[in-house]
Protein backbone atom coordinates (compact mmCIF):
# COMPACT_ATOMS: atom_id res chain seq x y z
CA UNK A 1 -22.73 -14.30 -33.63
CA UNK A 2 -22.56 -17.95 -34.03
CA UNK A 3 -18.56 -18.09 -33.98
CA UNK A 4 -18.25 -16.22 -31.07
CA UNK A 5 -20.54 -18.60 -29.15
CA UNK A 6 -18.71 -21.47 -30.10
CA UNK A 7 -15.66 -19.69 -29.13
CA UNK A 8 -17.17 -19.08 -26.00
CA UNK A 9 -18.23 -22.92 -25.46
CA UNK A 10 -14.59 -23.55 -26.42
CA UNK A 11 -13.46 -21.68 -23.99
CA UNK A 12 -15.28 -22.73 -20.96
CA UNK A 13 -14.95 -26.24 -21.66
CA UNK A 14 -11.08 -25.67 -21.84
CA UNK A 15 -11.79 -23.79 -18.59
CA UNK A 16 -13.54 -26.68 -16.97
CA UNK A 17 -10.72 -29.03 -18.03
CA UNK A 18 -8.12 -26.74 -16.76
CA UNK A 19 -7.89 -28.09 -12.99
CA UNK A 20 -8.12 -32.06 -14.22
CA UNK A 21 -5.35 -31.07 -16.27
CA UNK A 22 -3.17 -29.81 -14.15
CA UNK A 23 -4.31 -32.18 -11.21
CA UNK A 24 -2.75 -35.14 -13.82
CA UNK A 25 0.93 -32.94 -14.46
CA UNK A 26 1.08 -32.38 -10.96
CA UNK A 27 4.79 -32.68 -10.86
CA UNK A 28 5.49 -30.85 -14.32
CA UNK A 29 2.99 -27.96 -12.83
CA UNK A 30 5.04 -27.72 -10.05
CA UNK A 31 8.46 -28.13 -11.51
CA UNK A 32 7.21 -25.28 -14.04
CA UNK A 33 5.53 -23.01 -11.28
CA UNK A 34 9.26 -23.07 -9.90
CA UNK A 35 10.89 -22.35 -12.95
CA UNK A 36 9.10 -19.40 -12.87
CA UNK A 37 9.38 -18.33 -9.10
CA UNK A 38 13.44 -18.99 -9.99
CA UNK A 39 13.34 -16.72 -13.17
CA UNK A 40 11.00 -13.92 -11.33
CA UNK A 41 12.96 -13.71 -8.39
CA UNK A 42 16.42 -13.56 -10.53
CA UNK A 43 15.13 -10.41 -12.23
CA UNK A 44 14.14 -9.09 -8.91
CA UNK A 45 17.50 -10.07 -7.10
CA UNK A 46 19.41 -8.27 -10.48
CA UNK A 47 16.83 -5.27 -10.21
CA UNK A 48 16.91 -4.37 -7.03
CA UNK A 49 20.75 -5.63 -5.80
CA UNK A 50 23.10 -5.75 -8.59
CA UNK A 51 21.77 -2.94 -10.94
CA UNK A 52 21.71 -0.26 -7.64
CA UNK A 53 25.52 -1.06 -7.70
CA UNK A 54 26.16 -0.10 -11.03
CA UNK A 55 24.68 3.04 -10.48
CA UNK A 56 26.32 5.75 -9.79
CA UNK A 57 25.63 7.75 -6.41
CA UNK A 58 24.41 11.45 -7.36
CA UNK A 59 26.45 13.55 -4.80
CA UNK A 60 23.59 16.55 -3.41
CA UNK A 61 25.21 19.64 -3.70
CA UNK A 62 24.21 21.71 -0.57
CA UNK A 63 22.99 20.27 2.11
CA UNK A 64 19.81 19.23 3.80
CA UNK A 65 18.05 22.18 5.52
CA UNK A 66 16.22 21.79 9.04
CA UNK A 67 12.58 23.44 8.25
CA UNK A 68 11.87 24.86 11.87
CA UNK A 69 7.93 25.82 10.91
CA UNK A 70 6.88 21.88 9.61
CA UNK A 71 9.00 20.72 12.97
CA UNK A 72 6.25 23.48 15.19
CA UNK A 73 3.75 22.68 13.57
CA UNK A 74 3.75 18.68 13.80
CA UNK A 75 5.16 19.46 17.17
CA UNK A 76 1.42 21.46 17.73
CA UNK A 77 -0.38 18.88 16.00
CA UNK A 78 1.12 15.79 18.24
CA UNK A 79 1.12 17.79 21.69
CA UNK A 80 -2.92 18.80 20.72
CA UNK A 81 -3.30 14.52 20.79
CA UNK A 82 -1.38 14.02 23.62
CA UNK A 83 -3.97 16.57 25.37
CA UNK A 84 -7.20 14.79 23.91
CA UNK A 85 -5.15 11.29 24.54
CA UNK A 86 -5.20 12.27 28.42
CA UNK A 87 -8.30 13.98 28.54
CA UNK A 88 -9.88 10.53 27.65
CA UNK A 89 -8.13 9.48 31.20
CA UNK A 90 -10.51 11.61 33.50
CA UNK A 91 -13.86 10.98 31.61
CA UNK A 92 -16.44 9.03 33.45
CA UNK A 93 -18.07 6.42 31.66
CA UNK A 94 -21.11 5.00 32.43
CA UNK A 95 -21.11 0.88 33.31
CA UNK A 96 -23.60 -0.37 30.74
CA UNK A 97 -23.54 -3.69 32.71
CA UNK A 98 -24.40 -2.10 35.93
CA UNK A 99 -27.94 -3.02 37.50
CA UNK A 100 -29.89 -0.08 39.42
């Protein structure tokens, strides 16, 4: 019990140094904070640009069929919007800023 509290202390004083710290090493925080944004964005650049053109492209063996029935049915689903969308056109709405 007693070591973990003054683990605990420990730890939030380091904590409540922490910004002074850094505030001091401005310069080295930020030269490091770039070092890192350099090295993170590398491994994204090589991830996502030069590793995609190493692969090889997999070559789909028949092709892509049209599915008529999804195509209907969004087609239903978008044309029963449209109706509500211009239904909303010819309701009468009451002026609730209106005096009588």
């Amino acid at each position: 019990m007693r070591i973990s509290r003054l683990k605990i202390k420990k730890i939030k004083e380091f904590l409540k140094r922490l910004p002074r710290t850094l505030g001091e090493r401005a310069f080295f925080v930020f030269l490091g904070l770039l070092l890192l944004a350099l090295i993170f964005g590398g491994i994204i650049f090589y991830k996502y640009n030069i590793l995609v053109k190493k692969v090889k492209v997999q070559i789909i063996e028949e092709p892509l069929q049209f599915q008529e029935k999804a195509y209907q049915d969004i087609l239903k689903i978008w044309q029963e919007k449209e109706k509500k969308f211009q239904e909303t056109d010819l309701k009468q709405y009451p002026n609730p800023f209106k005096v009588d």
